[in-house]
Protein backbone atom coordinates (compact mmCIF):
# COMPACT_ATOMS: atom_id res chain seq x y z
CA UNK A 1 -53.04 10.17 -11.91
CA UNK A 2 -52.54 6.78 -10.14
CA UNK A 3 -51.88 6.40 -6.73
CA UNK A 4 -49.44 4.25 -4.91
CA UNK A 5 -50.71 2.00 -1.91
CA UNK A 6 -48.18 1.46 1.12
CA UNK A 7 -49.47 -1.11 4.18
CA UNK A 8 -47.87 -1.37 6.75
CA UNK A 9 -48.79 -2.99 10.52
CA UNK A 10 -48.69 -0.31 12.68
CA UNK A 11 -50.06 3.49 12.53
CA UNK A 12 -48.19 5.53 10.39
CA UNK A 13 -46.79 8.73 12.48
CA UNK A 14 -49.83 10.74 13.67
CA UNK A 15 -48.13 14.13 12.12
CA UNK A 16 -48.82 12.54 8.77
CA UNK A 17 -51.50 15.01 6.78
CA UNK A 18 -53.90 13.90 4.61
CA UNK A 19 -54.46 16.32 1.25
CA UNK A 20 -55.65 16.57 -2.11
CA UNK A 21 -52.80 15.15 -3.58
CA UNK A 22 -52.16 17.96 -6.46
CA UNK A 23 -50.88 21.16 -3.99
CA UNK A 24 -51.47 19.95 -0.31
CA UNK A 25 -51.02 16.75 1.65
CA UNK A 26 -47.18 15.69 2.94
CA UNK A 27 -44.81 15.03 0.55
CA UNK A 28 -43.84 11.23 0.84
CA UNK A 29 -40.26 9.39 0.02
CA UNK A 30 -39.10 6.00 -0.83
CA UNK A 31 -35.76 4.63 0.90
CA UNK A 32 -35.09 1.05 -0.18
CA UNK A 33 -32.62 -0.48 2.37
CA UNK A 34 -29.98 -3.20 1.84
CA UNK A 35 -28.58 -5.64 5.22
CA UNK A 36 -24.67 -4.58 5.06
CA UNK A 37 -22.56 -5.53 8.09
CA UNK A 38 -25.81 -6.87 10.37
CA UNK A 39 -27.49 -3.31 9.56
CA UNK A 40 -30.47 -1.81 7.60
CA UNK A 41 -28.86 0.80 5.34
CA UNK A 42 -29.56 3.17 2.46
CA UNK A 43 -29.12 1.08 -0.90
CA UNK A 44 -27.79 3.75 -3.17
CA UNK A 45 -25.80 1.39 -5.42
CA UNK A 46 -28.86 0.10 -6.86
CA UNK A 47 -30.57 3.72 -7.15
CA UNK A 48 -29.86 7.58 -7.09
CA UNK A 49 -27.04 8.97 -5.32
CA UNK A 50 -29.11 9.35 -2.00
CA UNK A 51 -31.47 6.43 -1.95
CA UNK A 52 -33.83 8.42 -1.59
CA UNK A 53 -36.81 8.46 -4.17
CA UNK A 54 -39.86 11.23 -3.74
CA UNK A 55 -43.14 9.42 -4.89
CA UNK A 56 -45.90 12.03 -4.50
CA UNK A 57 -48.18 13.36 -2.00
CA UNK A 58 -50.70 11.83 0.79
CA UNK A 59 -54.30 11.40 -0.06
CA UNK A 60 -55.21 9.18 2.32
CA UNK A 61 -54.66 7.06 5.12
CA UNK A 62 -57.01 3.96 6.55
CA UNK A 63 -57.23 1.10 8.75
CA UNK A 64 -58.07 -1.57 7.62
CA UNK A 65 -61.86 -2.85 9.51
CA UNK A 66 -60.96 -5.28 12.35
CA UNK A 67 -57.34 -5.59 11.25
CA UNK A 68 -53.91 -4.02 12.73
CA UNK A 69 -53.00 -3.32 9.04
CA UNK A 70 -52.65 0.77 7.82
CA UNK A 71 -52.57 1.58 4.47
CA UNK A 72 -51.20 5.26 3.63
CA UNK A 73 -52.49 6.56 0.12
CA UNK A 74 -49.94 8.46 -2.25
CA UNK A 75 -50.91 10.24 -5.21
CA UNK A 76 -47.35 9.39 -7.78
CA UNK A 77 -45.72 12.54 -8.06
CA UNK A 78 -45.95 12.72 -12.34
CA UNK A 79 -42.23 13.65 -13.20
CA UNK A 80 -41.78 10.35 -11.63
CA UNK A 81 -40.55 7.45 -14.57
CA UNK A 82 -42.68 4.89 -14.62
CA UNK A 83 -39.60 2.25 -13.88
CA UNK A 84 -39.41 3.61 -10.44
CA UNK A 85 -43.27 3.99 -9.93
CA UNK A 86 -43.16 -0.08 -10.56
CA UNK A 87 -40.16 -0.64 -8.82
CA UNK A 88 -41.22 0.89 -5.48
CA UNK A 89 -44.52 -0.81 -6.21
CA UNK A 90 -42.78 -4.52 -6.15
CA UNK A 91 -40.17 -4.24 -3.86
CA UNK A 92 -41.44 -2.08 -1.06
CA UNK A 93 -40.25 -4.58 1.65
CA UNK A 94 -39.90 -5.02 5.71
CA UNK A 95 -37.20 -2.67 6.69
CA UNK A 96 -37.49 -0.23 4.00
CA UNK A 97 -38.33 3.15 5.27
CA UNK A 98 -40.95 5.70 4.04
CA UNK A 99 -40.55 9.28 5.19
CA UNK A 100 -42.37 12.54 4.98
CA UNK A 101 -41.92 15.95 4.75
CA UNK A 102 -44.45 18.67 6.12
CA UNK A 103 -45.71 21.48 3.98
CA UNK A 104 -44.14 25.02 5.07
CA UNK A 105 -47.04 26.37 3.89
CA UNK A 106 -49.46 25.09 5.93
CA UNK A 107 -47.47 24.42 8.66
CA UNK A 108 -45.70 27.73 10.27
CA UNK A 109 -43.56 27.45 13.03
CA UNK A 110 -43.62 30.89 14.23
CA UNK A 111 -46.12 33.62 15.26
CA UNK A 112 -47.03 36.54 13.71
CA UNK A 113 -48.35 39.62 15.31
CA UNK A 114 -47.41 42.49 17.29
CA UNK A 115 -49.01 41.56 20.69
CA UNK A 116 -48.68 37.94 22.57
CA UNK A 117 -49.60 37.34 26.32
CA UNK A 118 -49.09 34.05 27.80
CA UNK A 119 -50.65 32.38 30.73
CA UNK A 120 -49.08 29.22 32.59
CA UNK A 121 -51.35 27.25 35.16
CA UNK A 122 -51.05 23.61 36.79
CA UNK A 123 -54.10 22.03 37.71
CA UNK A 124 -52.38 19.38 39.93
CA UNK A 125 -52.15 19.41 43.46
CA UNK A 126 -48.53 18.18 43.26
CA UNK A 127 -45.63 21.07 42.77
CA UNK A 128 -44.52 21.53 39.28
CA UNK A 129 -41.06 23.47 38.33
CA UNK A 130 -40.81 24.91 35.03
CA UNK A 131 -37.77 24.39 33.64
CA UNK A 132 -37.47 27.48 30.94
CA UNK A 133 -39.99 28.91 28.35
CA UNK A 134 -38.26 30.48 25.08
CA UNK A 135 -39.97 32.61 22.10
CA UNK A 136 -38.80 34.02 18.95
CA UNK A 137 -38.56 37.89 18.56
CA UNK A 138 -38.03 39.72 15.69
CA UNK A 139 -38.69 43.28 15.90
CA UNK A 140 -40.13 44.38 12.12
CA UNK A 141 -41.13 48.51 13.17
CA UNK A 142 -41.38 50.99 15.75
């Protein structure tokens, strides 16, 4: 399958994961901007009702030896037409933004378990006030 090259001059976000590209790896979208009224916004006239375009999953991402240029690897998502694969490909432009989403799989937010014990310590000399500390409950048997 090919795979889609996106540089950019900065570090992408470090939350961005890295997979195989078939099952893992964060799922990456396209949003093509237009300028309207001094602003960057969403150019859905010119594409589907959102803007928003899903090209595939992340494979890779590298910097570039000696430069300040990333490059963030996407494996195209098949079911995409290959009029959009080329039109990301030529227009990706300054401005336009390129978003991902986490897998839920891999990445839980919650804890599982029936037992949890937390400790809280501060290693500096100066006082320290915690403000609050929250967890998620859910009682699932008795």
């Amino acid at each position: 399958m090919p795979t889609m090259v996106f540089r950019f001059s900065m570090p992408p976000n470090e939350s961005l994961q890295v997979g195989d590209g078939l099952t893992t790896g964060d799922k990456v979208y396209y949003c093509p901007t237009i300028s309207h009224g001094g602003f960057n916004t969403v150019d859905n006239a010119n594409h589907i009702s959102t803007g928003i375009i899903y090209v595939g999953r992340c494979t890779g991402i590298r910097q570039q030896i000696g430069t300040n240029l990333w490059e963030i690897y996407v494996l195209i998502d098949p079911s995409l037409p290959g009029p959009q694969q080329t039109m990301i490909a030529a227009n990706f432009n300054v401005g336009d933004f390129l978003m991902f989403t986490k897998s839920t799989l891999a990445n839980q937010g919650s804890l599982l378990g029936y037992y949890a014990s937390v400790t809280f310590g501060n290693d500096s000399p100066d006082k320290a006030e915690l403000f609050m500390v929250s967890t998620e409950v859910t009682e699932s048997s008795k």
